[in-house]
PDB file of N, CA and C in Angstrom:
ATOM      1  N   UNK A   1     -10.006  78.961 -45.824  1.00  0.00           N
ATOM      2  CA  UNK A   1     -11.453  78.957 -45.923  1.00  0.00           C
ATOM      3  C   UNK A   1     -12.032  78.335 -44.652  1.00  0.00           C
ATOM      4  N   UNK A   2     -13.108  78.607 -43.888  1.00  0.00           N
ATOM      5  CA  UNK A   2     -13.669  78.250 -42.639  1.00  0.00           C
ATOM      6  C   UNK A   2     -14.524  77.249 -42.973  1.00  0.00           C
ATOM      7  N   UNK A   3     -14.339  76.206 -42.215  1.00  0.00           N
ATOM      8  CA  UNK A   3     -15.537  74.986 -42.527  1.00  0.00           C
ATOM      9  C   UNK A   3     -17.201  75.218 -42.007  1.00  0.00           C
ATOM     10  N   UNK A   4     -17.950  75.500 -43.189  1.00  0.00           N
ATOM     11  CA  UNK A   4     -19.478  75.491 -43.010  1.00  0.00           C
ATOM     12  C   UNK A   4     -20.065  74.321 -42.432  1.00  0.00           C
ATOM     13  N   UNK A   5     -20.857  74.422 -41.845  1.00  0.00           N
ATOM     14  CA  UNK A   5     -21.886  73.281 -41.081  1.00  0.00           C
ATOM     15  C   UNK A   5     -22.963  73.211 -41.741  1.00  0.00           C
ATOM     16  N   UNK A   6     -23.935  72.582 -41.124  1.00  0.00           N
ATOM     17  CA  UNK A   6     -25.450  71.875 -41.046  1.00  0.00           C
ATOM     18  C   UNK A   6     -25.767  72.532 -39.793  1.00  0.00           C
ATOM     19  N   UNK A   7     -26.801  73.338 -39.622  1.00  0.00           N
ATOM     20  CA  UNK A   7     -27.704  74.031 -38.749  1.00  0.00           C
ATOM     21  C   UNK A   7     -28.681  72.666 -38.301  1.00  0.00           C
ATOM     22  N   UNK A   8     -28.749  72.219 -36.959  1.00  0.00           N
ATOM     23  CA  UNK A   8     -29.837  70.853 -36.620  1.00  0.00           C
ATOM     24  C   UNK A   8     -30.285  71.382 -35.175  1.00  0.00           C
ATOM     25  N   UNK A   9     -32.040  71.538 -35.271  1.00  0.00           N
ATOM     26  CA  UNK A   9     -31.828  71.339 -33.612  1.00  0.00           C
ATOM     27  C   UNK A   9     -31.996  70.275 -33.078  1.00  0.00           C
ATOM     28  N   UNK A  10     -31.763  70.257 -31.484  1.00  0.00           N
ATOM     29  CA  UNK A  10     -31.987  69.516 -30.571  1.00  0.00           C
ATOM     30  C   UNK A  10     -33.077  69.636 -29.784  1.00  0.00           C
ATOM     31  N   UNK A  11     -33.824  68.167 -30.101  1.00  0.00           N
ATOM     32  CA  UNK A  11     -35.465  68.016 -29.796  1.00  0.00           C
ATOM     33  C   UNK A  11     -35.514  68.227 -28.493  1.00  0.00           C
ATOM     34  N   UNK A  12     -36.297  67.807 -27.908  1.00  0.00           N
ATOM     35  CA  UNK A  12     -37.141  67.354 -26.654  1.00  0.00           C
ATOM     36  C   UNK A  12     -36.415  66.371 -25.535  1.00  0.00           C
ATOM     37  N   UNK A  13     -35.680  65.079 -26.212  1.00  0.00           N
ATOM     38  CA  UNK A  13     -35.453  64.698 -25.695  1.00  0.00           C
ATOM     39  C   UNK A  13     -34.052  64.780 -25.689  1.00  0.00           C
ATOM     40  N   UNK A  14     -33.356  65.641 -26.477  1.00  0.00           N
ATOM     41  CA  UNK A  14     -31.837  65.556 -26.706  1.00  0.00           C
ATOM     42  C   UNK A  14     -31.215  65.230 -27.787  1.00  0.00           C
ATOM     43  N   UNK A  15     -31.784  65.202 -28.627  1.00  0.00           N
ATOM     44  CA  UNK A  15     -31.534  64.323 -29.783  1.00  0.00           C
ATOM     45  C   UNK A  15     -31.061  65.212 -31.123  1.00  0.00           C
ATOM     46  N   UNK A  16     -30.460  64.803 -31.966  1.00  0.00           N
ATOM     47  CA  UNK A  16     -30.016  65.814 -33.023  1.00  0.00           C
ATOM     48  C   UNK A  16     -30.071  64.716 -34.413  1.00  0.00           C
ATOM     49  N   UNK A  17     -30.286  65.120 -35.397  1.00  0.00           N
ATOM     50  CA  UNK A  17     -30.167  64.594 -36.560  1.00  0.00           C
ATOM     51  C   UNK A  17     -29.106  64.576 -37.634  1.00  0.00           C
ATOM     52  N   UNK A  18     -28.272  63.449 -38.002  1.00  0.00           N
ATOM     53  CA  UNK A  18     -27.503  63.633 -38.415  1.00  0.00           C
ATOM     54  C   UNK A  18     -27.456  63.780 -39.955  1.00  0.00           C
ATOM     55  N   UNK A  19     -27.311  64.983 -40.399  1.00  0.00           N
ATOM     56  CA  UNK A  19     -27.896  64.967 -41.806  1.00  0.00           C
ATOM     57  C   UNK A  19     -27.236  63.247 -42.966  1.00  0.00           C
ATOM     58  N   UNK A  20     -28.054  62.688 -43.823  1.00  0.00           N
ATOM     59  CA  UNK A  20     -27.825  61.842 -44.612  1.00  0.00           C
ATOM     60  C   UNK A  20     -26.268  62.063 -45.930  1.00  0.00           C
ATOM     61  N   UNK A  21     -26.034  63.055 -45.763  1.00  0.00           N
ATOM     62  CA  UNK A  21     -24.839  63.375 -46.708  1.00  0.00           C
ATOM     63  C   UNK A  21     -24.048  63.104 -46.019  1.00  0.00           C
ATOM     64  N   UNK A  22     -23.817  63.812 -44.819  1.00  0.00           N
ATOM     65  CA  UNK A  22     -23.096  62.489 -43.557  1.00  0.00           C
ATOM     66  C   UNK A  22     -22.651  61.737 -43.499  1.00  0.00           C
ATOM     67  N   UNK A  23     -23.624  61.246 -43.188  1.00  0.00           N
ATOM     68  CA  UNK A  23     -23.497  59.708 -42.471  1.00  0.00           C
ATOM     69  C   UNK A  23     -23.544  59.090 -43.465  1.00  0.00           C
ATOM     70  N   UNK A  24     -23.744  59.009 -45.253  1.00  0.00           N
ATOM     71  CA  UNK A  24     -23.467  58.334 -46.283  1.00  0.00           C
ATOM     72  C   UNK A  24     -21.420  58.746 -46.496  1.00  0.00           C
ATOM     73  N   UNK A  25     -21.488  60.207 -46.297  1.00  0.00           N
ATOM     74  CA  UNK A  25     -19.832  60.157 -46.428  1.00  0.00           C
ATOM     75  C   UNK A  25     -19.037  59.024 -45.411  1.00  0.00           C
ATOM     76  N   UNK A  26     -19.578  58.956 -44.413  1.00  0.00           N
ATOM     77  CA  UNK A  26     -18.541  58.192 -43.163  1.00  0.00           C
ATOM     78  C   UNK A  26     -19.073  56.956 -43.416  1.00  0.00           C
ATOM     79  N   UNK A  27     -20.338  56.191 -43.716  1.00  0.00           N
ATOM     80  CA  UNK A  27     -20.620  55.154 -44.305  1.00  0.00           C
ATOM     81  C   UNK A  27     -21.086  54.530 -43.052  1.00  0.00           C
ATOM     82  N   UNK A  28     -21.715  55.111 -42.183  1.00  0.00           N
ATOM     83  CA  UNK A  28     -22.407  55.098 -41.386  1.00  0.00           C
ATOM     84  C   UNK A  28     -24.222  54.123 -41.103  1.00  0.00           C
ATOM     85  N   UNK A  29     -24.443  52.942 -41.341  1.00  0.00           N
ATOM     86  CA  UNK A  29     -25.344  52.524 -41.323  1.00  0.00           C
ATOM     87  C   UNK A  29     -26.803  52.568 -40.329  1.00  0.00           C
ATOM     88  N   UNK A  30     -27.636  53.074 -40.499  1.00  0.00           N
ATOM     89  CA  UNK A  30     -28.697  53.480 -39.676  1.00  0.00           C
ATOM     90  C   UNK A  30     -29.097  51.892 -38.513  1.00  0.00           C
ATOM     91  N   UNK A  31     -29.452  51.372 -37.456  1.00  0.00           N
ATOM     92  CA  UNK A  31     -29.649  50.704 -36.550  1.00  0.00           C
ATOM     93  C   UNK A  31     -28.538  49.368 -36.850  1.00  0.00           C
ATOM     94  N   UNK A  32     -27.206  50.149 -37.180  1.00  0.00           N
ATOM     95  CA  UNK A  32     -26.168  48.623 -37.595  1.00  0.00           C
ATOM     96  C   UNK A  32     -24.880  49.783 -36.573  1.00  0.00           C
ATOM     97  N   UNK A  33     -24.041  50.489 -37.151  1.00  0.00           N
ATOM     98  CA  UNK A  33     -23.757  51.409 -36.507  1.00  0.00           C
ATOM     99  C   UNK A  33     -23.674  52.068 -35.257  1.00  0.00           C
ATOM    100  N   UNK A  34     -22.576  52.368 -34.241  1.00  0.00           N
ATOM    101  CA  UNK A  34     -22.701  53.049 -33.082  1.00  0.00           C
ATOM    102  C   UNK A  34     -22.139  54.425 -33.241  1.00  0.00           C
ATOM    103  N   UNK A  35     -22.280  55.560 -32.426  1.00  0.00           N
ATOM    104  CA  UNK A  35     -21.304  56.776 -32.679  1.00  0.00           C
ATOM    105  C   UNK A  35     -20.591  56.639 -31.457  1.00  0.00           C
ATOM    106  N   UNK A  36     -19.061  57.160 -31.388  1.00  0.00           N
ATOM    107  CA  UNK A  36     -18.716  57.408 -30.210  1.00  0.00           C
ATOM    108  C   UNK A  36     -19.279  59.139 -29.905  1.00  0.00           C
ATOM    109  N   UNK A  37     -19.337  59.224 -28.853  1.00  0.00           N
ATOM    110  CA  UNK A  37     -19.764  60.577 -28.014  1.00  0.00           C
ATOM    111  C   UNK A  37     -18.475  61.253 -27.219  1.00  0.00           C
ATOM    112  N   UNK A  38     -17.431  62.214 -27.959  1.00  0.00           N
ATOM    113  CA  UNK A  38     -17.114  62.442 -26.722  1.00  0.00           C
ATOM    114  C   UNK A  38     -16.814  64.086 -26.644  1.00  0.00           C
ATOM    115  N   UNK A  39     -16.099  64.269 -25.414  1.00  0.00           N
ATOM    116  CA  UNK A  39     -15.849  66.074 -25.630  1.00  0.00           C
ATOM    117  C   UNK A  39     -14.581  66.475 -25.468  1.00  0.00           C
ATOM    118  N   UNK A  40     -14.198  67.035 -26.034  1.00  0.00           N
ATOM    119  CA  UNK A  40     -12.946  68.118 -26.519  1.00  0.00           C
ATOM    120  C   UNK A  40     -13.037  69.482 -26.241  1.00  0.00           C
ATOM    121  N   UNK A  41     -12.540  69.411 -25.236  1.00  0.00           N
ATOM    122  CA  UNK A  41     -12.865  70.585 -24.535  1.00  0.00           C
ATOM    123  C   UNK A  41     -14.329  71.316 -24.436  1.00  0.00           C
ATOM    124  N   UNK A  42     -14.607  72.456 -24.620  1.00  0.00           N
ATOM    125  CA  UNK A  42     -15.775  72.855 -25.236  1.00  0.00           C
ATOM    126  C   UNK A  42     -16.591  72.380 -26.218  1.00  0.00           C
ATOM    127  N   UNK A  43     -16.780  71.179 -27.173  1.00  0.00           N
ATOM    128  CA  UNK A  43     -17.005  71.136 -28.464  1.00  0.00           C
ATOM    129  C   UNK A  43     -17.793  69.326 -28.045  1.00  0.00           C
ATOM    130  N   UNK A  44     -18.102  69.265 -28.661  1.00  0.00           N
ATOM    131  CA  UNK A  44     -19.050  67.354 -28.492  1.00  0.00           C
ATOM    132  C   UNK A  44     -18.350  66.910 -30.466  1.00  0.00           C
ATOM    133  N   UNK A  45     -17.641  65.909 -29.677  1.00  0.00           N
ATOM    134  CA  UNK A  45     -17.769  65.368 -30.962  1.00  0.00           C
ATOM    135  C   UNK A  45     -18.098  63.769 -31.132  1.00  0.00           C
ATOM    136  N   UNK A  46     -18.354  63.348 -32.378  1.00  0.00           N
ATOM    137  CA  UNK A  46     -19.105  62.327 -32.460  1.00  0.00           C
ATOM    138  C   UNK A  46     -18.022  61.699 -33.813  1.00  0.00           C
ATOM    139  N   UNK A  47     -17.868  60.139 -33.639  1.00  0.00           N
ATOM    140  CA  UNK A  47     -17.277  59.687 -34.379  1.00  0.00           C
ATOM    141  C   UNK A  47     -17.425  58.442 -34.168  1.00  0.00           C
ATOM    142  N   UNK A  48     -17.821  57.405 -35.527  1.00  0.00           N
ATOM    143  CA  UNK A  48     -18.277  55.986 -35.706  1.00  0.00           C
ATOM    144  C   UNK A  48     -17.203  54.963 -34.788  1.00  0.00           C
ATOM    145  N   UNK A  49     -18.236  54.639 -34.257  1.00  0.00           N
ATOM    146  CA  UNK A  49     -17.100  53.532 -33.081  1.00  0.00           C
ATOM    147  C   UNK A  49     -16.500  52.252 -33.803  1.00  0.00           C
ATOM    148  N   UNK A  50     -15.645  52.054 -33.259  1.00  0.00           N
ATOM    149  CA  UNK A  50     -14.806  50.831 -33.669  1.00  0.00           C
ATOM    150  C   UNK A  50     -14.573  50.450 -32.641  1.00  0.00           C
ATOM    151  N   UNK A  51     -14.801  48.852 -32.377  1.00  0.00           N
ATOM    152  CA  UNK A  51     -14.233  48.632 -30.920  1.00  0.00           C
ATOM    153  C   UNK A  51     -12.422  47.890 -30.886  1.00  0.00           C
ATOM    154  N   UNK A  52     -12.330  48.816 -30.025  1.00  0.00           N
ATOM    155  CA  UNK A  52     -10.896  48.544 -29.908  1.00  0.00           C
ATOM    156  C   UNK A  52     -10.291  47.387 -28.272  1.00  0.00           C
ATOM    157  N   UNK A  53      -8.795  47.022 -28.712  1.00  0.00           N
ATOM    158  CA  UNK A  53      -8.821  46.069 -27.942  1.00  0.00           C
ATOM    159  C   UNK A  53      -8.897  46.695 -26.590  1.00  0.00           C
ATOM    160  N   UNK A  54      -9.241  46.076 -25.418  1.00  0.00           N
ATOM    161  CA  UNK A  54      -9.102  46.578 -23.666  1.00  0.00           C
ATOM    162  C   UNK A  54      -7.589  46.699 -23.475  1.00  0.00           C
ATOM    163  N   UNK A  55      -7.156  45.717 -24.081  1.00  0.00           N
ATOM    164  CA  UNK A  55      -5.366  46.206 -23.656  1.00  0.00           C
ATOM    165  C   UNK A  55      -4.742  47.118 -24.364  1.00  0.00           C
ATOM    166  N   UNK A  56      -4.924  47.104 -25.034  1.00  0.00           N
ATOM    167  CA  UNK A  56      -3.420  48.013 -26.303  1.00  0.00           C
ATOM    168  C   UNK A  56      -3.928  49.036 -27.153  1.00  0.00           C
ATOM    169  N   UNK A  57      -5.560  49.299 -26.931  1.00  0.00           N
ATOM    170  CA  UNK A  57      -5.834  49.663 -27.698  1.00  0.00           C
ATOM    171  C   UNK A  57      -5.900  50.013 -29.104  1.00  0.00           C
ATOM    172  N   UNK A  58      -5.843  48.734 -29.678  1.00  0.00           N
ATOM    173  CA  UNK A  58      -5.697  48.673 -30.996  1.00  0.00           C
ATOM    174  C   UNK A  58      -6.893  48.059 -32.058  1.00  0.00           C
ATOM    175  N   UNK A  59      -7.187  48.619 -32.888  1.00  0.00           N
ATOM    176  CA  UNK A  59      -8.435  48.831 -33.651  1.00  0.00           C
ATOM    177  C   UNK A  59      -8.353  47.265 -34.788  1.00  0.00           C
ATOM    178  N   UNK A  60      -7.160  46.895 -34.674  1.00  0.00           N
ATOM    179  CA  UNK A  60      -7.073  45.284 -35.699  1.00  0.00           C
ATOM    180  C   UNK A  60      -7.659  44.514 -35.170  1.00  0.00           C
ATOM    181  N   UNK A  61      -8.748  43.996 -36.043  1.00  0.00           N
ATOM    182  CA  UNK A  61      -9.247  42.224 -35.568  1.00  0.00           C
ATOM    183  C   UNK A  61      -9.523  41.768 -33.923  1.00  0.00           C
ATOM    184  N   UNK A  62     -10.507  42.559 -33.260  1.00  0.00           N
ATOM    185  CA  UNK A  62     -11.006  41.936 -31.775  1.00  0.00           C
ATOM    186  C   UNK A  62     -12.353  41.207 -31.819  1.00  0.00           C
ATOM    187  N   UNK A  63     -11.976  40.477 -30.745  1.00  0.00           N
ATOM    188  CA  UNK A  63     -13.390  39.447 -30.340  1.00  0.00           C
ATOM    189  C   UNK A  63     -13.843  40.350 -29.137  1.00  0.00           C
ATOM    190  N   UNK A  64     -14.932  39.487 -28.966  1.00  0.00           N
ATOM    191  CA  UNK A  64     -15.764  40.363 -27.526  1.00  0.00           C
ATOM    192  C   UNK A  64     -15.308  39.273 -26.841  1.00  0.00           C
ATOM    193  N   UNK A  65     -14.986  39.062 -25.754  1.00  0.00           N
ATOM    194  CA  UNK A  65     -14.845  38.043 -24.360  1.00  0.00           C
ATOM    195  C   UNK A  65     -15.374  38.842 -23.112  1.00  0.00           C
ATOM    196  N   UNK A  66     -16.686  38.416 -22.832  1.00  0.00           N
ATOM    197  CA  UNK A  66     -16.983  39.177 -21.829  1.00  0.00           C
ATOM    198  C   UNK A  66     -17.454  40.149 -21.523  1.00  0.00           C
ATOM    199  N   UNK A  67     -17.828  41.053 -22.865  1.00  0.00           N
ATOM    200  CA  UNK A  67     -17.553  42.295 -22.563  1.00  0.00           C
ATOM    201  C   UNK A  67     -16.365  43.038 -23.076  1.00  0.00           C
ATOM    202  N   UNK A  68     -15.444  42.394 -22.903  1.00  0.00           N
ATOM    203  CA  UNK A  68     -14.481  43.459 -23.493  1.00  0.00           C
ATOM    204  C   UNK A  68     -13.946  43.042 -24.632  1.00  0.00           C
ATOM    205  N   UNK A  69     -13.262  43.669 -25.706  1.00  0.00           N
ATOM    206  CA  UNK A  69     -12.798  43.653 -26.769  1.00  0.00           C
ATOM    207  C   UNK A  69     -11.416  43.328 -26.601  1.00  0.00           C
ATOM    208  N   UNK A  70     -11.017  42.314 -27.350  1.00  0.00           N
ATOM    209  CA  UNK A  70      -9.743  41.972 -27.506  1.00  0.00           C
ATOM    210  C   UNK A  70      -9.371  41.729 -28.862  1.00  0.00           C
ATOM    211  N   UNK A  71      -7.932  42.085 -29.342  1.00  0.00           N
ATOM    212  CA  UNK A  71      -6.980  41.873 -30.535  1.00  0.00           C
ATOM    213  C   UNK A  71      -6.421  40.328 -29.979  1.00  0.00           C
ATOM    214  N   UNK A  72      -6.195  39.657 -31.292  1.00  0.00           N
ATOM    215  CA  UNK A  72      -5.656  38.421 -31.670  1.00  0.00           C
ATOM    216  C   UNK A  72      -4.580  38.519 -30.741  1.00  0.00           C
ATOM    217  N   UNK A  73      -3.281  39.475 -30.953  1.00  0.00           N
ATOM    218  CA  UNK A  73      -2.136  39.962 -30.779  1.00  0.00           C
ATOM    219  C   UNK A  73      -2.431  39.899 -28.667  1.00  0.00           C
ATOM    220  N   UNK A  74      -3.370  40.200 -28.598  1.00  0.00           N
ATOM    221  CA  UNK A  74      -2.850  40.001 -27.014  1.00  0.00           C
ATOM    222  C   UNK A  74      -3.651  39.214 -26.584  1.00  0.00           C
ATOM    223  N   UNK A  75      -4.285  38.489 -26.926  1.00  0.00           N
ATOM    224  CA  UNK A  75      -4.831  36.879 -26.685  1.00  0.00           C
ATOM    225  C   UNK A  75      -3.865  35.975 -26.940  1.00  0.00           C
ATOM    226  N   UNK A  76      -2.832  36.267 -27.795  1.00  0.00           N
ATOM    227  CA  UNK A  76      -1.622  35.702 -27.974  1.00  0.00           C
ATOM    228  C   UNK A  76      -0.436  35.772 -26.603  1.00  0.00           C
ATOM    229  N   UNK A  77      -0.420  36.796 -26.341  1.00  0.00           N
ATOM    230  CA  UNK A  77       0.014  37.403 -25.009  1.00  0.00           C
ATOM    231  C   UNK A  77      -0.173  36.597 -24.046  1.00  0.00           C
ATOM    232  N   UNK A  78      -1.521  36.074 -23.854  1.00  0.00           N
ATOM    233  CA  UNK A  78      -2.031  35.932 -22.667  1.00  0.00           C
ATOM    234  C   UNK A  78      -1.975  34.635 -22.334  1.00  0.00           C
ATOM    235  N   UNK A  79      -2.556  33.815 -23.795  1.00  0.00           N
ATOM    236  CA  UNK A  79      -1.869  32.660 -23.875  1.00  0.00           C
ATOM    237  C   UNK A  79      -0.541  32.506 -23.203  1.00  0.00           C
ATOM    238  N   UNK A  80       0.492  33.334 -23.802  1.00  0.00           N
ATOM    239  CA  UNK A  80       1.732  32.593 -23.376  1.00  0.00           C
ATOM    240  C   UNK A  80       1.848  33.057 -21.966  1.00  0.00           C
ATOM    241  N   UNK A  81       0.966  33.884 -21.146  1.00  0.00           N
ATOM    242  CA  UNK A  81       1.547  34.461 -19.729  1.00  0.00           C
ATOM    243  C   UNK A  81       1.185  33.209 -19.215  1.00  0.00           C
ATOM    244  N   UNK A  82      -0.147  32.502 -19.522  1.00  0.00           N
ATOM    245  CA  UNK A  82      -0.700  31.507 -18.761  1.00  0.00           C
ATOM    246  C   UNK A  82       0.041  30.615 -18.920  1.00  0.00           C
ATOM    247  N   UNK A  83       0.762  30.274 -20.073  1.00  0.00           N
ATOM    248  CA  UNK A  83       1.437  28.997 -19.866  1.00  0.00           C
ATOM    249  C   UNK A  83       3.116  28.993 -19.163  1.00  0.00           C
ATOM    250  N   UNK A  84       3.461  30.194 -19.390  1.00  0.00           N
ATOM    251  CA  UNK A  84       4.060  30.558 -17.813  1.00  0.00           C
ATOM    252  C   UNK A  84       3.500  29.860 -16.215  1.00  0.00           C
ATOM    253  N   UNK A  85       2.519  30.816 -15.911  1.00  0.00           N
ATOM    254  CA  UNK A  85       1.965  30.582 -14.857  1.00  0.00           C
ATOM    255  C   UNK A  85       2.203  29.027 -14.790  1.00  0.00           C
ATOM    256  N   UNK A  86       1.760  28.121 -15.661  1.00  0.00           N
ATOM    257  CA  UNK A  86       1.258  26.522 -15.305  1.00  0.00           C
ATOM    258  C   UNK A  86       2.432  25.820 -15.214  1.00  0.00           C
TER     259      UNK A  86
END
């Protein structure tokens, strides 16, 4: 069976609406929520961001430092490189 869509246009400024059956299935919260944006070949797809760590990319338990997202697991890492270093 072929997967049916949602017909939406795109306004003025670029913008598209994401129907509410949606974004209630993915659990998607209106101004709490980010989407990722990206493209696959020909196709835009969009999918609820999670921030993942800068190193390992891994989606468990990160802090922001800076800007970037980090997992426990390689703050642990880093810890011990530094106490190497010292």
């Amino acid at each position: 069976m072929k997967d049916k869509g949602i017909i939406r246009d795109v306004d003025k400024m670029g913008r598209v609406v994401i129907p509410k059956e949606i974004r209630d299935q993915l659990n998607i919260k209106s101004e709490i929520d980010s989407l990722e944006i990206l493209m696959q070949g020909d196709n835009i797809v969009l999918r609820k961001y999670r921030p993942a760590c800068f190193f390992c990319d891994t989606l468990e338990e990160t802090v922001n430092f800076n800007g970037y997202n980090v997992c426990v697991n390689c703050i642990e890492k880093l810890q011990k490189l530094k106490e190497e270093i010292e």
